[in-house]
N, C-alpha and C. Protein backbone atom coordinates (compact mmCIF):
# COMPACT_ATOMS: atom_id res chain seq x y z
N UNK A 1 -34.19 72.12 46.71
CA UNK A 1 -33.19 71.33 47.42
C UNK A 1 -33.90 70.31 48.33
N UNK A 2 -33.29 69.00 48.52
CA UNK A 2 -33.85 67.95 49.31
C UNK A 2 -33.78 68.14 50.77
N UNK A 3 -34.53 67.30 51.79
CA UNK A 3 -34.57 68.10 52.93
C UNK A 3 -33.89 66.85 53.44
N UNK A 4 -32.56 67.54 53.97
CA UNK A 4 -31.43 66.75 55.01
C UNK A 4 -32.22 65.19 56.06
N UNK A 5 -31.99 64.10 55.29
CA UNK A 5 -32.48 63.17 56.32
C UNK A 5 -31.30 63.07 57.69
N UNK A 6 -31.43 62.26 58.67
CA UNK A 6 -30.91 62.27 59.38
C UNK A 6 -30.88 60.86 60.11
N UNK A 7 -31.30 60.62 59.85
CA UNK A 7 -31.81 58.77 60.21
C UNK A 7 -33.54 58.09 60.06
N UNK A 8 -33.39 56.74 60.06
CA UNK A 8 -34.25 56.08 59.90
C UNK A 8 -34.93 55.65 61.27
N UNK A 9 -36.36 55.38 61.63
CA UNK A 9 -36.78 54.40 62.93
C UNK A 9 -37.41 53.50 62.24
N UNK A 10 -37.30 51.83 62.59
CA UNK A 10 -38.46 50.98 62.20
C UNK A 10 -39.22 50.88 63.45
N UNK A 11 -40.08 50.43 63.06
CA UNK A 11 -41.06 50.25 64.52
C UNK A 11 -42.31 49.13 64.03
N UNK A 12 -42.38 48.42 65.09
CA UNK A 12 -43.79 47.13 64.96
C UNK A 12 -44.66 48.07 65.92
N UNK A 13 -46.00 48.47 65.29
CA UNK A 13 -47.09 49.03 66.22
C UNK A 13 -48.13 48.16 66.03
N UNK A 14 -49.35 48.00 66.85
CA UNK A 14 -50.47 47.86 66.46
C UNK A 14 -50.99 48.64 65.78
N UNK A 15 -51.67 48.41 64.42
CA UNK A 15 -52.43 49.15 63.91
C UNK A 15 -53.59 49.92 64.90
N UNK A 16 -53.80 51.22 64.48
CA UNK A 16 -54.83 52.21 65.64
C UNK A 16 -54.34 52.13 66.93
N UNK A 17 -53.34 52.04 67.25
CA UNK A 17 -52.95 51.70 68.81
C UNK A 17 -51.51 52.66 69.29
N UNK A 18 -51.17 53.15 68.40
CA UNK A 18 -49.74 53.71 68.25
C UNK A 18 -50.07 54.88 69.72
N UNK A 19 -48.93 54.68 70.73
CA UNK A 19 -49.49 55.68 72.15
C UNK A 19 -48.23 55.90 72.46
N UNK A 20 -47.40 57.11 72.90
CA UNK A 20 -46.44 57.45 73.47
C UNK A 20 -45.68 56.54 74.92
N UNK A 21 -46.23 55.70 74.87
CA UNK A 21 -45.19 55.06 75.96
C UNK A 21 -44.47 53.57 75.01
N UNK A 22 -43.44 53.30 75.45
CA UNK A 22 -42.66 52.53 74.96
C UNK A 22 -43.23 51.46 74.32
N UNK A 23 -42.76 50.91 72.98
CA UNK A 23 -41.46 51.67 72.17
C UNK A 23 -41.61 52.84 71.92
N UNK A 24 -42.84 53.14 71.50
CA UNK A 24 -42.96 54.40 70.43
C UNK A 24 -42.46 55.67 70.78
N UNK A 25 -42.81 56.22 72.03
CA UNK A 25 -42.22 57.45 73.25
C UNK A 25 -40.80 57.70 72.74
N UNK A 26 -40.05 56.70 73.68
CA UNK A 26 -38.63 56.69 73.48
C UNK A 26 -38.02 56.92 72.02
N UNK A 27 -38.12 55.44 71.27
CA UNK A 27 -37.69 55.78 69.88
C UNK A 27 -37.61 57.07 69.10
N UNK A 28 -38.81 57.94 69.38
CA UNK A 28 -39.43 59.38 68.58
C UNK A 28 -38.55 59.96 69.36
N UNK A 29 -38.77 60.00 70.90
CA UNK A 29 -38.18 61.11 71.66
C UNK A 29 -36.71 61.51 71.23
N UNK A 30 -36.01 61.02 71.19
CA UNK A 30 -34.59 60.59 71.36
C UNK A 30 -33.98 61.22 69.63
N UNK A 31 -34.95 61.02 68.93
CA UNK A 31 -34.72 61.98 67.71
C UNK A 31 -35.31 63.39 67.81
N UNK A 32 -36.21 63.10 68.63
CA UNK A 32 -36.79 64.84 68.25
C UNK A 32 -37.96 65.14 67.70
N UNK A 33 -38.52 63.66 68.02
CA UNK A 33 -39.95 63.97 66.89
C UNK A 33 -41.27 64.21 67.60
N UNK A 34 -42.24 65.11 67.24
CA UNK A 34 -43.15 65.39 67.88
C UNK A 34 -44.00 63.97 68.15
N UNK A 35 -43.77 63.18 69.39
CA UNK A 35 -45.05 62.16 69.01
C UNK A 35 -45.76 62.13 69.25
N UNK A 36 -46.95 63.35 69.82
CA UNK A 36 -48.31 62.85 69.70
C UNK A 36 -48.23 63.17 68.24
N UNK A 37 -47.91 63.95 67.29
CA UNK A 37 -48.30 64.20 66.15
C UNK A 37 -48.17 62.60 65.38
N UNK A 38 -46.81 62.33 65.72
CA UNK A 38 -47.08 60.71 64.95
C UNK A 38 -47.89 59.82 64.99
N UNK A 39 -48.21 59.66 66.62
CA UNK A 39 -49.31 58.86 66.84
C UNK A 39 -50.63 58.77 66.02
N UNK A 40 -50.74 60.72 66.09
CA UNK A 40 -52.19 61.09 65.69
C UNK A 40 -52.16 60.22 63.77
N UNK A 41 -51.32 60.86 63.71
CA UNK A 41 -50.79 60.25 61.73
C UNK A 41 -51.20 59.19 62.05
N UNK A 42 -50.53 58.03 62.41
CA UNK A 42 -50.17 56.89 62.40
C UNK A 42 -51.53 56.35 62.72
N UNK A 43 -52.14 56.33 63.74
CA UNK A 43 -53.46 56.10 63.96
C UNK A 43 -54.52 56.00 62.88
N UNK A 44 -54.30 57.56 62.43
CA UNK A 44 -55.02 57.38 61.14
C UNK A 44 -55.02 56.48 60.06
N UNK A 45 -54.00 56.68 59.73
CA UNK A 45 -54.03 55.35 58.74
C UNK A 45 -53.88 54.34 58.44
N UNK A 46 -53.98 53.66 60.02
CA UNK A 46 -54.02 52.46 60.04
C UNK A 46 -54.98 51.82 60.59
N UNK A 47 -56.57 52.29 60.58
CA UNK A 47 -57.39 52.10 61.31
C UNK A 47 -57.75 50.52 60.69
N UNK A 48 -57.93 50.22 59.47
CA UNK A 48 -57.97 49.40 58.50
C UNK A 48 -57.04 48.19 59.19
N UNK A 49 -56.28 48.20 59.60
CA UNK A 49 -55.08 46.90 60.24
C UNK A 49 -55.67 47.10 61.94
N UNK A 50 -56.45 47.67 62.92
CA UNK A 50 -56.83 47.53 63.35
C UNK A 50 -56.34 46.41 64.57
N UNK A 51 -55.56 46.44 66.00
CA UNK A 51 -54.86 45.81 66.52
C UNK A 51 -54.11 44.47 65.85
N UNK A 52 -53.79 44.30 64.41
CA UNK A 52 -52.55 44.03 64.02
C UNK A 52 -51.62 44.25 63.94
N UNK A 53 -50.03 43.87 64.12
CA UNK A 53 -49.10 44.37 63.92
C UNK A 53 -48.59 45.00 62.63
N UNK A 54 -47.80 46.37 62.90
CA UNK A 54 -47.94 46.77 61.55
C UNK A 54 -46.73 47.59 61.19
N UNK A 55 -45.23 47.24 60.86
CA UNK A 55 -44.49 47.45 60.63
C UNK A 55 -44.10 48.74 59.91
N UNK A 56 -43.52 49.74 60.37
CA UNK A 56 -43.59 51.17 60.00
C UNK A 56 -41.75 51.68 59.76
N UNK A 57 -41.73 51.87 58.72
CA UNK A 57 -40.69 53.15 58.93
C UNK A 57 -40.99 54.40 58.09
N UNK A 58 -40.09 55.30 59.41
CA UNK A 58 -40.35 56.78 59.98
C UNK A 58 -38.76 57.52 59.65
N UNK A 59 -38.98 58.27 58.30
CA UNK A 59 -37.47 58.78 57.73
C UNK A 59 -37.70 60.13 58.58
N UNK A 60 -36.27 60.33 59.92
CA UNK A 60 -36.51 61.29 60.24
C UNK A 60 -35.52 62.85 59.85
N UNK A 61 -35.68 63.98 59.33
CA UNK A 61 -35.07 65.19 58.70
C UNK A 61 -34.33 66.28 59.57
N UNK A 62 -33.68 66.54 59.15
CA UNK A 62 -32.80 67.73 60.49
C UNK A 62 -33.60 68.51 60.76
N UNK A 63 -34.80 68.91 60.32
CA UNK A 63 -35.53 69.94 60.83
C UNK A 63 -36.69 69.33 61.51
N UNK A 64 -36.45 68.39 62.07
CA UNK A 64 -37.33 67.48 63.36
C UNK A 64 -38.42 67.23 62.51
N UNK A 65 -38.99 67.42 61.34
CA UNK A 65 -40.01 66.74 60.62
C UNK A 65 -39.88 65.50 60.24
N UNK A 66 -41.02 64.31 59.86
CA UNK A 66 -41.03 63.11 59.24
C UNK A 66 -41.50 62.91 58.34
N UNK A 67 -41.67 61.66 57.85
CA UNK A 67 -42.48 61.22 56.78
C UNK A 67 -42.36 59.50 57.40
N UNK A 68 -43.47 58.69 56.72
CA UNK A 68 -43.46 57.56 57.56
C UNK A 68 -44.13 56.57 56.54
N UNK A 69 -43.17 55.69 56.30
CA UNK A 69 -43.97 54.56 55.17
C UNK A 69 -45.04 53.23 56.12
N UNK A 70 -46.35 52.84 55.74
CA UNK A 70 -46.58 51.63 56.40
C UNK A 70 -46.48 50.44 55.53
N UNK A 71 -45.65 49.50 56.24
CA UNK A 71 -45.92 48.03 55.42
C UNK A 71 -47.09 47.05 55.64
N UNK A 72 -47.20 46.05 55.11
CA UNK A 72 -48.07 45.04 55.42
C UNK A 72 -47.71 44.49 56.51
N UNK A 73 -48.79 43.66 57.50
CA UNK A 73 -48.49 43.07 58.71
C UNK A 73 -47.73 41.63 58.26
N UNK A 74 -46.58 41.70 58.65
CA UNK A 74 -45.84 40.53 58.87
C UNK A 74 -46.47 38.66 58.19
N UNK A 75 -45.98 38.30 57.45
CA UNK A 75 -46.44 37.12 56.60
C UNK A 75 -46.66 36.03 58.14
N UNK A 76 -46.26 36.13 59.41
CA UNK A 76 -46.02 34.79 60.76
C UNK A 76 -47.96 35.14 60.99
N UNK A 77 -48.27 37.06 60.88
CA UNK A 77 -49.24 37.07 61.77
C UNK A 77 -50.59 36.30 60.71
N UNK A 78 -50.50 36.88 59.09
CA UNK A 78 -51.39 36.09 58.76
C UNK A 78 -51.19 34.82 58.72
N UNK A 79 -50.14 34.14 59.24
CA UNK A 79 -50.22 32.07 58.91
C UNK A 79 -50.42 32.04 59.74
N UNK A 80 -50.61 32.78 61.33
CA UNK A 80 -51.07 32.30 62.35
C UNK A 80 -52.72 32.34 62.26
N UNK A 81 -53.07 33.65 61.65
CA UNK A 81 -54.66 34.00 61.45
C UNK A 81 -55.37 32.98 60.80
N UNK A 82 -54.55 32.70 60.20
CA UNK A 82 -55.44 31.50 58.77
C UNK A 82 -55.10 29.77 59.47
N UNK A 83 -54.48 29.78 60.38
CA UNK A 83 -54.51 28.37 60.88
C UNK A 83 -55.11 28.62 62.28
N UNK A 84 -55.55 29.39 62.71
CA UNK A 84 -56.35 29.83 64.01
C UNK A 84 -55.78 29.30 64.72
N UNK A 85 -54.52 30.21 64.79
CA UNK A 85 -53.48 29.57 65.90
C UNK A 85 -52.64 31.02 67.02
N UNK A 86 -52.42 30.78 68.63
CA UNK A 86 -51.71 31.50 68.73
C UNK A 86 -50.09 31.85 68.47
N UNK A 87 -49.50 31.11 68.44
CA UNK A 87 -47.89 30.95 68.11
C UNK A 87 -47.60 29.74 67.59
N UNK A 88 -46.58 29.49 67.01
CA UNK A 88 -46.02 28.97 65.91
C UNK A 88 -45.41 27.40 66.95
N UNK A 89 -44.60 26.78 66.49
CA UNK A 89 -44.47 25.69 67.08
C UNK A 89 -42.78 25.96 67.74
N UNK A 90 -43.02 25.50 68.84
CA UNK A 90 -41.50 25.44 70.03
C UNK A 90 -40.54 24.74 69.11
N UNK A 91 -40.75 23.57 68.56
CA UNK A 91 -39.47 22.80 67.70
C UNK A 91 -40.02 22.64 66.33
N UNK A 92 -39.76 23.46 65.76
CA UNK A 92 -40.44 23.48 64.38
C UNK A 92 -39.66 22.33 63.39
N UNK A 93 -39.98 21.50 62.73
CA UNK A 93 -39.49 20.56 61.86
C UNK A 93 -39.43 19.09 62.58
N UNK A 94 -40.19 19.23 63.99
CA UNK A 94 -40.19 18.10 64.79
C UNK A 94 -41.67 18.19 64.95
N UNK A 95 -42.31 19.40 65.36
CA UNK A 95 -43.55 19.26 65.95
C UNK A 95 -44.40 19.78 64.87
N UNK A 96 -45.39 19.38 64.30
CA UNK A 96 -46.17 20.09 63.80
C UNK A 96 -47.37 20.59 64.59
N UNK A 97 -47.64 21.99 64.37
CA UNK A 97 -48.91 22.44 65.51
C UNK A 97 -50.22 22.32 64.58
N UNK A 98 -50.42 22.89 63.03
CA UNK A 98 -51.73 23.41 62.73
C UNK A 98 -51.19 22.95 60.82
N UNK A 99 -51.97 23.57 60.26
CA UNK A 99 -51.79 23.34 58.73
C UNK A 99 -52.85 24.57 58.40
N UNK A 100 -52.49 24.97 56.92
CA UNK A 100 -53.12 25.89 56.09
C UNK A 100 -53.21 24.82 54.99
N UNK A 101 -54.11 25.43 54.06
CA UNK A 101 -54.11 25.29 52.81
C UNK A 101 -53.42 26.01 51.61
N UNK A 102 -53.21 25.35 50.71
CA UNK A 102 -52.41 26.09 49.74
C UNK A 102 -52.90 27.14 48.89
N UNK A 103 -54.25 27.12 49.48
CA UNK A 103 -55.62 28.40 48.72
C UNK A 103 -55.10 29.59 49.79
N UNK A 104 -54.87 29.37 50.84
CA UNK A 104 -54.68 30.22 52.01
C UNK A 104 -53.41 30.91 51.69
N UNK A 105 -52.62 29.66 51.65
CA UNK A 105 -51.06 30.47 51.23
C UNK A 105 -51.14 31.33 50.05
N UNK A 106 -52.30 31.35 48.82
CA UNK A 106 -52.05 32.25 47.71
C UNK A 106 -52.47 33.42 48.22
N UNK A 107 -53.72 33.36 49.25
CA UNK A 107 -53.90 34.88 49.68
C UNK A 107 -53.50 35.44 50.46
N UNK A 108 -52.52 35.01 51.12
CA UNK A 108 -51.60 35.43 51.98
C UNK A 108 -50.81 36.21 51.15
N UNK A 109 -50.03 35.38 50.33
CA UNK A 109 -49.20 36.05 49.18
C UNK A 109 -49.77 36.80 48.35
N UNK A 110 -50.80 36.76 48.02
CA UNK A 110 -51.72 38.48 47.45
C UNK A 110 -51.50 39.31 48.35
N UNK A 111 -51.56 39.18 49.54
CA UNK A 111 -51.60 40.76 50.45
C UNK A 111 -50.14 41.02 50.49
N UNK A 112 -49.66 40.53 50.49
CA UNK A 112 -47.94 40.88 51.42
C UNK A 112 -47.12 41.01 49.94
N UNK A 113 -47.61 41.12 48.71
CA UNK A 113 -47.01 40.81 47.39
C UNK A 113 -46.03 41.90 47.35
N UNK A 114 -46.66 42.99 47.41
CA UNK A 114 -45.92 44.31 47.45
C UNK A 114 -44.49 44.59 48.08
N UNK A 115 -44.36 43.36 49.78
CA UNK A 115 -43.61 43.21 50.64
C UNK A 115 -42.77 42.55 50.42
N UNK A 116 -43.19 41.54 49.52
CA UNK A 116 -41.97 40.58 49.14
C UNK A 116 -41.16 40.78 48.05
N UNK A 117 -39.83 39.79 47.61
CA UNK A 117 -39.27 40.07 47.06
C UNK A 117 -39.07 39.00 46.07
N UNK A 118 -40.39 39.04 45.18
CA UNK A 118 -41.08 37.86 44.20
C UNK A 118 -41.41 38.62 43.17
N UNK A 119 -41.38 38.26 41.54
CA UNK A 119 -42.02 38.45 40.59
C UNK A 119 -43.39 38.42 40.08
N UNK A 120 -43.54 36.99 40.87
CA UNK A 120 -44.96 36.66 40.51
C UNK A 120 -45.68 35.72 41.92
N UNK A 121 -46.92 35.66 41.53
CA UNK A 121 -47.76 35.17 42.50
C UNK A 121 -47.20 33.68 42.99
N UNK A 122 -46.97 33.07 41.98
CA UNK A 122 -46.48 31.51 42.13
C UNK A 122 -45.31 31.72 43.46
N UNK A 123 -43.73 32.33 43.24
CA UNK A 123 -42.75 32.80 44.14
C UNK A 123 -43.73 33.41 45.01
N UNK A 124 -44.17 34.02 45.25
CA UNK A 124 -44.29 34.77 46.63
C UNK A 124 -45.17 33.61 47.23
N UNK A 125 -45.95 32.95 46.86
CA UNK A 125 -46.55 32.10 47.53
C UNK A 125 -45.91 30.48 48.11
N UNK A 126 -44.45 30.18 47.54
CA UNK A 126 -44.18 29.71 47.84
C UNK A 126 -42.94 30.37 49.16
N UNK A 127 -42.42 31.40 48.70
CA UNK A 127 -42.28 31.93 50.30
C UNK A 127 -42.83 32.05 51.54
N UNK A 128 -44.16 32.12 51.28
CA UNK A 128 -45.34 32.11 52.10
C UNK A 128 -44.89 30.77 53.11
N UNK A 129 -45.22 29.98 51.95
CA UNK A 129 -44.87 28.47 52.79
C UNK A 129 -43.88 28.01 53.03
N UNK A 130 -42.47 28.57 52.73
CA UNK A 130 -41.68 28.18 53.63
C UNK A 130 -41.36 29.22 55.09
N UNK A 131 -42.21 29.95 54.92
CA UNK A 131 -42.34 30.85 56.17
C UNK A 131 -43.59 29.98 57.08
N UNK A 132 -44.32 29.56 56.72
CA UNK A 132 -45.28 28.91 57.54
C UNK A 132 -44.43 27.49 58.00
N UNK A 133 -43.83 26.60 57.40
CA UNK A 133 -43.01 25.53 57.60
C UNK A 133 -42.17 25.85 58.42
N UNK A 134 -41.35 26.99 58.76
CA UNK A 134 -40.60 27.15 59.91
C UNK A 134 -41.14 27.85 60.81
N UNK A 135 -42.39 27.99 61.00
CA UNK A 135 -43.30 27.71 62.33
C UNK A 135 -43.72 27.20 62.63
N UNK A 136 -43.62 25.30 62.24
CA UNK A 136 -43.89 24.21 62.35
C UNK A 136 -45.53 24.43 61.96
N UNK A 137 -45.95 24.92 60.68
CA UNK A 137 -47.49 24.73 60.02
C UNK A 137 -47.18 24.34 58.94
N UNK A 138 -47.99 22.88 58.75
CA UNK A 138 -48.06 22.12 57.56
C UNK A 138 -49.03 22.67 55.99
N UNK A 139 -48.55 23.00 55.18
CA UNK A 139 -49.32 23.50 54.08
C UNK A 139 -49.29 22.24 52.97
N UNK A 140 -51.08 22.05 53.50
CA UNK A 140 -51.62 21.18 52.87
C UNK A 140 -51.99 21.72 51.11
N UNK A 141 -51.91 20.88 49.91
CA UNK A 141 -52.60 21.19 48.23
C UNK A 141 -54.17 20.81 48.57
């Protein structure tokens, strides 16, 4: 027999950084979930993403146990990484701040492929860039 879910948490952590004070504390608490144990999990396997952001959901079960999927870090943080930029542009479609290349945008879209909701490399990479375009970054061919 399947084990009774009971709700979902998403959560943005830093990779290796996951620590009981807010968000993470609260969110867990409030269901019932042991969180240093999550932390300790969570830590683990995300040593690899390493103070990146790293988008998690945590299916939690009536018997206060979890299970916890990790996604890829967010497609904004690598177009910011690859245009060596801190944030995206205040009026995007007025201001341009930075530019990528369109070599950049394919490997962007290699990592996050799994995340998106594309067939093939060509689509996901052009999602890429209209996700970089509405952070006012120009993607140069």
């Amino acid at each position: 027999m399947p084990k009774e879910i009971t709700g979902y948490v998403k959560l943005q952590i830093k990779g290796g950084q996951a620590n009981p004070a807010p968000p993470v504390g609260p969110a867990l608490g409030q269901r019932g979930i042991n969180i240093m144990e999550f932390c300790k999990a969570f830590n683990e396997k995300t040593k690899s993403f390493m103070g990146k952001p790293v988008p998690v959901v945590i299916t939690v079960y009536k018997d206060k146990k979890f299970d916890f999927v990790i996604k890829s870090p967010p497609a904004s943080h690598f177009i910011k990484e690859a245009a060596k930029l801190k944030g995206g542009s205040n009026e995007p479609g007025r201001i341009v701040v930075g530019s990528i290349t369109r070599k950049q945008a394919e490997k962007i879209a290699q990592e996050k492929m799994k995340d998106l909701n594309a067939h093939d490399l060509d689509e996901a990479t052009k999602i890429i860039c209209g996700s970089a375009r509405s952070m006012g970054i120009e993607v140069k061919e």
